[in-house]
N, C-alpha and C. Protein backbone atom coordinates (compact mmCIF):
# COMPACT_ATOMS: atom_id res chain seq x y z
N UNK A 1 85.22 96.08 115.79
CA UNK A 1 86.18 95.75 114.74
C UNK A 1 86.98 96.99 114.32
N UNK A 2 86.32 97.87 114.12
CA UNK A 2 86.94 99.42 113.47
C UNK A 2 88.13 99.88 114.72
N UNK A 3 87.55 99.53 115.93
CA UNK A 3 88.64 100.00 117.06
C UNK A 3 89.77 98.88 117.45
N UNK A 4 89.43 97.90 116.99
CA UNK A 4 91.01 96.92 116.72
C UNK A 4 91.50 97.48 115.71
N UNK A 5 90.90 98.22 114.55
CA UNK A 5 91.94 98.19 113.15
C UNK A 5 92.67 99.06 113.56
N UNK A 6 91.53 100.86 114.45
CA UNK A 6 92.56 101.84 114.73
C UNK A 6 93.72 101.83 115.56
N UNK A 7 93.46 100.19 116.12
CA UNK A 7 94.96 100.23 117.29
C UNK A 7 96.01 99.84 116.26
N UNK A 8 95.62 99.14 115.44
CA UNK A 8 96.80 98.56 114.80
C UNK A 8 97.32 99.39 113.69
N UNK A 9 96.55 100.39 113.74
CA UNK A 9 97.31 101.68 112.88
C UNK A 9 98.26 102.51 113.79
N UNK A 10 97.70 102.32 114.63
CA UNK A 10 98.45 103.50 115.59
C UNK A 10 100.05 102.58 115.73
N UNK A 11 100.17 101.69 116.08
CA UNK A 11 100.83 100.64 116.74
C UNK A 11 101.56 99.96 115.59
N UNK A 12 101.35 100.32 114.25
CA UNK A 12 102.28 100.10 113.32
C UNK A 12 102.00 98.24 113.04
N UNK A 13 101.07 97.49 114.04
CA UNK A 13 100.89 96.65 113.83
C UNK A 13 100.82 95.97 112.22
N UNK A 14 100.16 96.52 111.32
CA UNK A 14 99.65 96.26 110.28
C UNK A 14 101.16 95.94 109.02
N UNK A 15 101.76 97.05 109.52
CA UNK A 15 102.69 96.80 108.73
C UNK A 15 103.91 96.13 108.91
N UNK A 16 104.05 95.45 110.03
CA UNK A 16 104.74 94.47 110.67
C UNK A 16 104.36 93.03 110.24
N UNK A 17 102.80 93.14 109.81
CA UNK A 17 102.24 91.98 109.88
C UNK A 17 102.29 92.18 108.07
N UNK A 18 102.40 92.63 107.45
CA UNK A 18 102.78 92.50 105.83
C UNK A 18 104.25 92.23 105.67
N UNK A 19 105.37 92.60 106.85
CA UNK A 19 106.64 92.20 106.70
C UNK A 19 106.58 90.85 106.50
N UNK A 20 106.17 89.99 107.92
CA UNK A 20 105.95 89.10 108.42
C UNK A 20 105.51 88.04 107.50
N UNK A 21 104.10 88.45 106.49
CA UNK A 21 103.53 87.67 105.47
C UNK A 21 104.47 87.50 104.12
N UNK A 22 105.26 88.48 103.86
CA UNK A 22 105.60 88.79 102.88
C UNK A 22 107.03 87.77 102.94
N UNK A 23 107.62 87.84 103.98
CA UNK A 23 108.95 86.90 104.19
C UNK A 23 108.26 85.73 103.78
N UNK A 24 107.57 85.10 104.60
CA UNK A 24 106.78 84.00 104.86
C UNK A 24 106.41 83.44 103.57
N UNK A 25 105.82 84.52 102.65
CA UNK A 25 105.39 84.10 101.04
C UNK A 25 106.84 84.06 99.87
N UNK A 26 107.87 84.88 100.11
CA UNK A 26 108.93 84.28 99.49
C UNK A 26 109.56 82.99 100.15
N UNK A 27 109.42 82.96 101.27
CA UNK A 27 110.39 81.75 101.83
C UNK A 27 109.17 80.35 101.19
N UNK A 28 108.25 80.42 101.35
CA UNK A 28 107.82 79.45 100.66
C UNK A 28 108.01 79.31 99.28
N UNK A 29 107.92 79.96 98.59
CA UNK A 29 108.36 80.04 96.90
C UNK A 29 109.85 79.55 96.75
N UNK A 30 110.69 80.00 97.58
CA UNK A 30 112.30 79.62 97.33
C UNK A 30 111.78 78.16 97.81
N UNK A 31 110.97 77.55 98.50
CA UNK A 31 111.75 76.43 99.36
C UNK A 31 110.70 75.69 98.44
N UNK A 32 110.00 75.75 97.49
CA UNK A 32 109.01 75.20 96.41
C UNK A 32 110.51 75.21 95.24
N UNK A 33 110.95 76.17 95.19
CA UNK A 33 112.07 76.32 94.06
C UNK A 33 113.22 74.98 94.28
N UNK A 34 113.86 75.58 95.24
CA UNK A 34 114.82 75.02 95.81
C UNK A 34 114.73 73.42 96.27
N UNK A 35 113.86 73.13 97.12
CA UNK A 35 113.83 71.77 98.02
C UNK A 35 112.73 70.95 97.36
N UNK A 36 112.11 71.26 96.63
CA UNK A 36 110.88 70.23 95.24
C UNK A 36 110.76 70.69 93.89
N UNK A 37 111.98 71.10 93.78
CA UNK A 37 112.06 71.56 92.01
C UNK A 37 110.83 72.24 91.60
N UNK A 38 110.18 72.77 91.88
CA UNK A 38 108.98 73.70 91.38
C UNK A 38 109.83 75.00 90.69
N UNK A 39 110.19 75.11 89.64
CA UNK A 39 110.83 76.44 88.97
C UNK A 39 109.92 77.41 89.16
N UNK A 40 110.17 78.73 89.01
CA UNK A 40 109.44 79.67 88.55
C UNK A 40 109.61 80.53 87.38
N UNK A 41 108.07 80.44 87.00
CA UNK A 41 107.91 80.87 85.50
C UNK A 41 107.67 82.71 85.50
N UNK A 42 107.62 83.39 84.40
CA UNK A 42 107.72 84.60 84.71
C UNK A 42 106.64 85.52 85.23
N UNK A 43 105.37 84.67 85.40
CA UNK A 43 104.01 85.46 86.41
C UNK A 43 104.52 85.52 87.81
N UNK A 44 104.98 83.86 88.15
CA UNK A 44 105.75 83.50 89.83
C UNK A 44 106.89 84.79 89.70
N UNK A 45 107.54 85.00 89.06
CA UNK A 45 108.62 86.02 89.13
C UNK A 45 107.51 87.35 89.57
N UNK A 46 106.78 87.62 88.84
CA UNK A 46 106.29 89.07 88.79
C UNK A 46 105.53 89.18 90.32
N UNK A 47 105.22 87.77 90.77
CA UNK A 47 104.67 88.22 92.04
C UNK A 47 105.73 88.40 93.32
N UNK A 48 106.78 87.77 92.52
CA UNK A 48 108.26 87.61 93.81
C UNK A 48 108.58 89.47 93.60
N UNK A 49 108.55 89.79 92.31
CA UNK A 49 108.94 91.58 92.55
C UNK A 49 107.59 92.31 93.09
N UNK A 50 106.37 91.92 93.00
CA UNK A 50 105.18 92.71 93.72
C UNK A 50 105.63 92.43 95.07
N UNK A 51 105.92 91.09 95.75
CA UNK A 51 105.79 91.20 97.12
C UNK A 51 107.08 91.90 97.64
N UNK A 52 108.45 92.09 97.25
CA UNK A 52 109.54 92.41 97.75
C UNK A 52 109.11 94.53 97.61
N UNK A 53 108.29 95.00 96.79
CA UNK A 53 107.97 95.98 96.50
C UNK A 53 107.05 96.61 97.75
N UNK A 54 106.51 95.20 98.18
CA UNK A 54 105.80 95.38 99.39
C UNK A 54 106.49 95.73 100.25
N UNK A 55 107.41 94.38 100.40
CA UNK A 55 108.34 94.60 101.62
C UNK A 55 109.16 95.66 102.07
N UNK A 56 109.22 96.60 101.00
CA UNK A 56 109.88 97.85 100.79
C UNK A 56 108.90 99.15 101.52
N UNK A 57 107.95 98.59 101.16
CA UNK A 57 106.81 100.08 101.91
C UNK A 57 106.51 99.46 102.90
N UNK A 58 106.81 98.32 103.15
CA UNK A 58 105.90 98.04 104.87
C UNK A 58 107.32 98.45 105.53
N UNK A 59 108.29 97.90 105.21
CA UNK A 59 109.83 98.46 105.98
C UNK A 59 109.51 100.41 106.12
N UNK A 60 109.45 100.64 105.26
CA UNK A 60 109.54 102.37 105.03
C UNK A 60 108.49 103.14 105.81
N UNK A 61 107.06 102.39 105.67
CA UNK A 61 106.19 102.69 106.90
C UNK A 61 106.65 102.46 107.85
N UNK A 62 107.42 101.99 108.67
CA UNK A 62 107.81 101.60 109.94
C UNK A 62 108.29 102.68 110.59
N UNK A 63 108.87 103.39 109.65
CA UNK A 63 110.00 105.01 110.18
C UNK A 63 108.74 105.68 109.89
N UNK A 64 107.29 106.13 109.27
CA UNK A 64 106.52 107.16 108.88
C UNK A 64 105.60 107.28 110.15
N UNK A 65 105.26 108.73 110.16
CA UNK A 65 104.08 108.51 111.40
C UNK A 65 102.79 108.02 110.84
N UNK A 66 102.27 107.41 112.10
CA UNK A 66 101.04 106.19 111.69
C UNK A 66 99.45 107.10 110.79
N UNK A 67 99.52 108.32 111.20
CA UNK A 67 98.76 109.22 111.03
C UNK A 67 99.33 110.64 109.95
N UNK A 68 99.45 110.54 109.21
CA UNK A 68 100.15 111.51 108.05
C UNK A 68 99.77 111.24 106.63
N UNK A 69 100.19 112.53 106.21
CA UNK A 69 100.54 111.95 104.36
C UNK A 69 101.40 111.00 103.94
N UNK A 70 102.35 110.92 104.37
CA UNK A 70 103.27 109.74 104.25
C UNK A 70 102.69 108.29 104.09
N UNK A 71 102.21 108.42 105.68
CA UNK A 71 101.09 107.05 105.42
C UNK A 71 100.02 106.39 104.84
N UNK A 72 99.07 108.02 104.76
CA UNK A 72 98.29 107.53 103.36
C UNK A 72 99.05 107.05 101.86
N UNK A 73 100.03 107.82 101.94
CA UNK A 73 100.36 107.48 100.39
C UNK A 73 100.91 106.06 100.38
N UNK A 74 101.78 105.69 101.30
CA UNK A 74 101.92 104.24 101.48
C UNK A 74 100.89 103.22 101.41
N UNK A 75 99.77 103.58 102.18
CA UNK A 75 98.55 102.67 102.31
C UNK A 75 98.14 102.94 101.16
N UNK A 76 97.73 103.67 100.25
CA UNK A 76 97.56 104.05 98.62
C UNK A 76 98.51 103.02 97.65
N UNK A 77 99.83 103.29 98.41
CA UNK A 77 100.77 101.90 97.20
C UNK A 77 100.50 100.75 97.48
N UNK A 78 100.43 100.22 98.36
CA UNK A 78 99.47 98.89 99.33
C UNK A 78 98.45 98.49 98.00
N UNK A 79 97.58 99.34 98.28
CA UNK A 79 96.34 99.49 97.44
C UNK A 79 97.06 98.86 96.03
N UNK A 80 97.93 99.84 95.10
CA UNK A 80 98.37 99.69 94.16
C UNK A 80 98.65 97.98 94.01
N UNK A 81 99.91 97.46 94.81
CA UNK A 81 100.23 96.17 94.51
C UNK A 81 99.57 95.30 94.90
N UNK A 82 98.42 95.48 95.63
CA UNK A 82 97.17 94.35 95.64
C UNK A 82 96.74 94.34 94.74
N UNK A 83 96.54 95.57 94.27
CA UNK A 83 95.81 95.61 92.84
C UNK A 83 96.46 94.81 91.35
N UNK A 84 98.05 94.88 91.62
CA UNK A 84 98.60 94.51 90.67
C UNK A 84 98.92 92.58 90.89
N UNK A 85 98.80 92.11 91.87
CA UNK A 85 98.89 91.46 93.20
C UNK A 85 97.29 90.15 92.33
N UNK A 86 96.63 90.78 92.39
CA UNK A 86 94.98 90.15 92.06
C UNK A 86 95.22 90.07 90.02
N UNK A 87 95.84 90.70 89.92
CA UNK A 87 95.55 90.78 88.00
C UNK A 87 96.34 89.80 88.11
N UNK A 88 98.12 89.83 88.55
CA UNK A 88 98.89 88.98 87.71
C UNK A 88 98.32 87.32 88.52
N UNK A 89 97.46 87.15 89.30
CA UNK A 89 96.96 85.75 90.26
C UNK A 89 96.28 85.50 89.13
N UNK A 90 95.44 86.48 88.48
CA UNK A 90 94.07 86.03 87.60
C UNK A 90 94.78 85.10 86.21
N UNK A 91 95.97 85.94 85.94
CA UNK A 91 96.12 85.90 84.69
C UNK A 91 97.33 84.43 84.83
N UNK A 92 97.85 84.40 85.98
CA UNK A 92 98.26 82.91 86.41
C UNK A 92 97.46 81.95 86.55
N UNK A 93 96.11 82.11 87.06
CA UNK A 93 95.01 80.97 87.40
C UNK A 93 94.48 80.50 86.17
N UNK A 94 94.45 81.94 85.04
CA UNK A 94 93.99 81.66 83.66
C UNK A 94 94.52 80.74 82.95
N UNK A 95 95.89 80.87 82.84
CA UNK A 95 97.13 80.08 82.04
C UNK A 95 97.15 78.83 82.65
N UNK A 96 97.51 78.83 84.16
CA UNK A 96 97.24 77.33 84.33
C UNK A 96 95.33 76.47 84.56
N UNK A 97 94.72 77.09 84.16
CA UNK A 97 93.10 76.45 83.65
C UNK A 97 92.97 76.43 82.55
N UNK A 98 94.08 77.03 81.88
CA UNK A 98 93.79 76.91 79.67
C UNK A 98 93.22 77.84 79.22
N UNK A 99 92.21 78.87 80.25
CA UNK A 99 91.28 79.84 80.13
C UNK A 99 92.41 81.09 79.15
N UNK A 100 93.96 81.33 79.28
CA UNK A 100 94.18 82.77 79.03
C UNK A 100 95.34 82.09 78.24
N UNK A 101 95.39 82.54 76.67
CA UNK A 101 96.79 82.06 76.33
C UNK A 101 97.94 83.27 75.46
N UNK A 102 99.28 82.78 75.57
CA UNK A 102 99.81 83.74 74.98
C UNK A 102 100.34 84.68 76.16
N UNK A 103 99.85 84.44 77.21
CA UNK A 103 100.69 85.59 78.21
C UNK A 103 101.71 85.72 79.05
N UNK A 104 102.62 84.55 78.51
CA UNK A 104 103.63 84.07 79.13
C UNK A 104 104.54 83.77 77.96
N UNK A 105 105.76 84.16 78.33
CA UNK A 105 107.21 83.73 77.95
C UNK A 105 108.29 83.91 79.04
N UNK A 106 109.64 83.60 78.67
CA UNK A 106 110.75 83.54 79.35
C UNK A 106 111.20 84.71 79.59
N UNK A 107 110.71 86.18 79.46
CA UNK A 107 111.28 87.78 78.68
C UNK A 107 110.58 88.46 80.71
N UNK A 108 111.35 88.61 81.60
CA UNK A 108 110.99 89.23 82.54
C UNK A 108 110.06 90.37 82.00
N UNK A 109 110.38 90.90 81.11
CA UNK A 109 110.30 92.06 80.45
C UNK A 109 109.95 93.81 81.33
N UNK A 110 111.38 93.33 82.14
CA UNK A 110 112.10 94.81 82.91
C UNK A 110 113.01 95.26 81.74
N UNK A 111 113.56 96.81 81.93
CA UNK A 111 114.01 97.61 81.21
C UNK A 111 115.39 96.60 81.51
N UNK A 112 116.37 97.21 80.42
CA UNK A 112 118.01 96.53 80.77
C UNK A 112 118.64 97.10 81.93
N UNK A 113 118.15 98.73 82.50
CA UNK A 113 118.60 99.13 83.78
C UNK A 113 117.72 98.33 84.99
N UNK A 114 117.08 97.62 84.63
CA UNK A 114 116.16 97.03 85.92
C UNK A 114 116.32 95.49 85.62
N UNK A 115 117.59 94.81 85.84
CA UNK A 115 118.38 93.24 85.62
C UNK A 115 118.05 92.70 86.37
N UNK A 116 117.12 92.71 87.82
CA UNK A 116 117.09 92.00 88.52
C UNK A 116 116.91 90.65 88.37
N UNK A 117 116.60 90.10 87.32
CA UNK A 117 116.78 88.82 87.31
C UNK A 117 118.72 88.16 86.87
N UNK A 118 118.99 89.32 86.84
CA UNK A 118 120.95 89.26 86.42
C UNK A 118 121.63 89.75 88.00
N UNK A 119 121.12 90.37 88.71
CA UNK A 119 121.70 90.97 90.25
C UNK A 119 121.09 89.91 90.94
N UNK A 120 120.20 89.39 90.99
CA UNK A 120 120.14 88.11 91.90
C UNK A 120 119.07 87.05 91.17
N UNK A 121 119.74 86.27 90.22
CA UNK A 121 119.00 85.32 89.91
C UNK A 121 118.61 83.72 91.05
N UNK A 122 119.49 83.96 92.20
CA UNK A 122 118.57 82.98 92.62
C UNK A 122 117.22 83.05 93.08
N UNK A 123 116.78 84.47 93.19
CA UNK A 123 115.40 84.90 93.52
C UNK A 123 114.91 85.22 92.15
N UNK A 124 115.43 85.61 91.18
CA UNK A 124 114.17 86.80 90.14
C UNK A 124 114.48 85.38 88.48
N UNK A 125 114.93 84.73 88.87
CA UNK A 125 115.63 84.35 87.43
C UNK A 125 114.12 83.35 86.91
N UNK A 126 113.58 83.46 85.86
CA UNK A 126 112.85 82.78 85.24
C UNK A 126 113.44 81.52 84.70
N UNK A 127 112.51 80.32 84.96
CA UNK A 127 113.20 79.07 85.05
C UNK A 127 112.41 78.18 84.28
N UNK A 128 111.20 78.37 84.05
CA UNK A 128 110.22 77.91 83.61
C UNK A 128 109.19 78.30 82.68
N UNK A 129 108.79 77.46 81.71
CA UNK A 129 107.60 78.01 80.86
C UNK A 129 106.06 78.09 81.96
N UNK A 130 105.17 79.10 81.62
CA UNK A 130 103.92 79.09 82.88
C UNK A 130 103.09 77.47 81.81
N UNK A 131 102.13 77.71 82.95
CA UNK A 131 101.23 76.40 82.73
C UNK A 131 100.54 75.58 83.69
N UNK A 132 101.64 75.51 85.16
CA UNK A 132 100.42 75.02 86.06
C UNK A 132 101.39 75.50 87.27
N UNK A 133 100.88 75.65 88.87
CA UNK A 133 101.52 76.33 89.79
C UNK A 133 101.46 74.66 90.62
N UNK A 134 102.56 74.26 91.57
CA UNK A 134 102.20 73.42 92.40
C UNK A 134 100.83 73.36 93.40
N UNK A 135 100.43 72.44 93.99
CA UNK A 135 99.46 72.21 95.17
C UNK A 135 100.23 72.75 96.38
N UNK A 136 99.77 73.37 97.24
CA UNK A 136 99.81 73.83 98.48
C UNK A 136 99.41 72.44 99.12
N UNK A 137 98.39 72.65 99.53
CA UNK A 137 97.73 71.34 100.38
C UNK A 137 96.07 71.31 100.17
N UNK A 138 95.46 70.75 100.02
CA UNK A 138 93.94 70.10 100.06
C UNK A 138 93.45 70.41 98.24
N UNK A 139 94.79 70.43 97.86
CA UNK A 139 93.87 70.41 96.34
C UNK A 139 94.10 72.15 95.32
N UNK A 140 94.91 73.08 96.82
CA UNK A 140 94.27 74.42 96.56
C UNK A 140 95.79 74.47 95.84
N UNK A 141 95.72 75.02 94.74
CA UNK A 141 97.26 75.67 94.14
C UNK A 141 97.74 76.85 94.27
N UNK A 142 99.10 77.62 94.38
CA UNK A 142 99.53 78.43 94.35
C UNK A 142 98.66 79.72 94.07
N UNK A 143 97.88 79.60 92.97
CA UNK A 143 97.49 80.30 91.81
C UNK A 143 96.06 80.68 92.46
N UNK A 144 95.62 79.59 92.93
CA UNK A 144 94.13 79.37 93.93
C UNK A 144 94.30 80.61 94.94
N UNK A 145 95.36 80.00 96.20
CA UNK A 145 95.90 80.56 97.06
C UNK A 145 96.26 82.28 96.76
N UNK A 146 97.09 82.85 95.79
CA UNK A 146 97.06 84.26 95.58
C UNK A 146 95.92 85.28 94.53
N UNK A 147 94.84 84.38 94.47
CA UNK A 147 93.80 84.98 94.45
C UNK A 147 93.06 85.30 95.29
N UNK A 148 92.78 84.16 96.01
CA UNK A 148 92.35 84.61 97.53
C UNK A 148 93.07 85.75 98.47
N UNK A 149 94.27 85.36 98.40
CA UNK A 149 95.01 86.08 99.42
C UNK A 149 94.55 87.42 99.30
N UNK A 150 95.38 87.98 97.50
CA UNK A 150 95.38 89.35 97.16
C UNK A 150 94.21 89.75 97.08
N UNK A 151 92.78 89.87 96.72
CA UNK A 151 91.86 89.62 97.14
C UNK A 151 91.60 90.25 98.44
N UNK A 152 91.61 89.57 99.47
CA UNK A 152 91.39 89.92 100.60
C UNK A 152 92.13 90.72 101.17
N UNK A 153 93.53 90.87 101.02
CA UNK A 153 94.59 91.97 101.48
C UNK A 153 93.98 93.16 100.84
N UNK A 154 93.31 93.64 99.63
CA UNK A 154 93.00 94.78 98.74
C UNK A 154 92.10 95.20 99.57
N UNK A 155 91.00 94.35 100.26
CA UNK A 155 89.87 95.02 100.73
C UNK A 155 90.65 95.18 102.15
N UNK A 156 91.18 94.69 102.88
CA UNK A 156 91.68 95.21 104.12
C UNK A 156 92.30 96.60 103.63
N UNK A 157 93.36 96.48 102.65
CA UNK A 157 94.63 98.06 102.00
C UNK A 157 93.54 98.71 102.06
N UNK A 158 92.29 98.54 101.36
CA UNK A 158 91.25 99.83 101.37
C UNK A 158 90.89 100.49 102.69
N UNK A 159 90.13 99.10 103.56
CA UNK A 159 89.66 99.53 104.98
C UNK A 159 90.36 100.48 105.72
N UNK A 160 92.25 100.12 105.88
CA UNK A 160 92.79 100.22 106.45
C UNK A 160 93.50 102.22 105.71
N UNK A 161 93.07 102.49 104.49
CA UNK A 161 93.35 103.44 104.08
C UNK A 161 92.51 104.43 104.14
N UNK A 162 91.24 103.74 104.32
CA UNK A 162 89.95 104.87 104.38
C UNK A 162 90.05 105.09 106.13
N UNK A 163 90.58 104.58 107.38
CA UNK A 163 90.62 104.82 108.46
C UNK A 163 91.67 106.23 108.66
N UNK A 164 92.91 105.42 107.93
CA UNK A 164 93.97 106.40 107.90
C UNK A 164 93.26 108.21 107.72
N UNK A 165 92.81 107.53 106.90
CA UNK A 165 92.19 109.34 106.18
C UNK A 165 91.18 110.02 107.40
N UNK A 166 90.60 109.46 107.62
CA UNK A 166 89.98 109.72 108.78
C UNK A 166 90.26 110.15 109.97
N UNK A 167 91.26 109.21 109.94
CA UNK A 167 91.85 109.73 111.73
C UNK A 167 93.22 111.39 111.11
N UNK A 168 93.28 111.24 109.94
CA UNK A 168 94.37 112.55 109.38
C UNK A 168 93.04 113.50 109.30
N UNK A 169 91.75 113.24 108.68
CA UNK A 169 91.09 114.45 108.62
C UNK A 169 90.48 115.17 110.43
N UNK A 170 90.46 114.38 111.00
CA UNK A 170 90.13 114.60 112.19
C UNK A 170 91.34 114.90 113.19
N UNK A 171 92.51 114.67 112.65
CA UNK A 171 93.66 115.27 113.25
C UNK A 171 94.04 116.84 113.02
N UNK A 172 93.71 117.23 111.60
CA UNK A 172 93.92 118.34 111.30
C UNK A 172 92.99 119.46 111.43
């Protein structure tokens, strides 16, 4: 297992395959938005700016060498937005189970230099009060679904960061 992960470090695999997921997880959210009226409320927003934040370091890893500081620190921000990735899932799964209240309003609450919900509201624009996420399929909801996900991506960002270090300490 450890010598599949190191190919796919070397081979940039990994971060091709977070492009890949990451399209894949907005294009489903727009086409939940768009094609079955499912709005999004401002947690769904906060995970549409975690994953595009992604999409930004898995693009930027692509130009870094697979083995460097560069890359650790990338695989370190990885780390970061899983991390941030798993809180805002919890605190969505909370609100829509009744478990967490009060942590939702209409207020993106980005600075006025950071409008992204005004530079492209058909992606960032809050549409909805929170409260419940649609069904995916077999029962599992949105909310279900990016707990699991982020979750499991955090412990891979780790695996895949503690290798990095490894193959840099043994490079140098």
């Amino acid at each position: 297992m450890l010598k599949v992960l190191n190919e796919i470090i070397i081979k940039k695999s990994y971060w091709i395959l977070l492009i890949f997921i990451v399209v894949s997880m907005e294009s489903v959210a727009l086409y939940y938005q768009y094609a079955l009226d499912e709005w999004p409320c401002v947690l769904c927003i906060h995970v549409r700016i975690l994953f595009m934040i992604l999409l930004g370091i898995s693009i930027t890893a692509l130009f870094a060498k697979p083995v460097s500081v560069a890359a650790i620190t990338l695989h370190g921000s990885v780390i970061a937005i899983m991390a941030f990735l798993l809180e805002r899932s919890w605190i969505l799964l909370g609100v829509e189970r009744g478990t967490i209240f009060g942590s939702c309003n209409m207020d993106l609450g980005l600075p006025a230099w950071l409008a992204i919900d005004k530079w492209l509201p058909f992606i960032f624009e809050v549409k909805a009060a929170c409260g419940y996420t649609p069904v995916l399929f077999a029962g599992i909801t949105m909310a279900e679904a990016l707990i699991v996900f982020s979750f499991l991506m955090l412990i891979l960002s780790v695996i895949m960061l503690i290798l990095v270090v490894i193959k840099f300490r043994h490079k140098s």
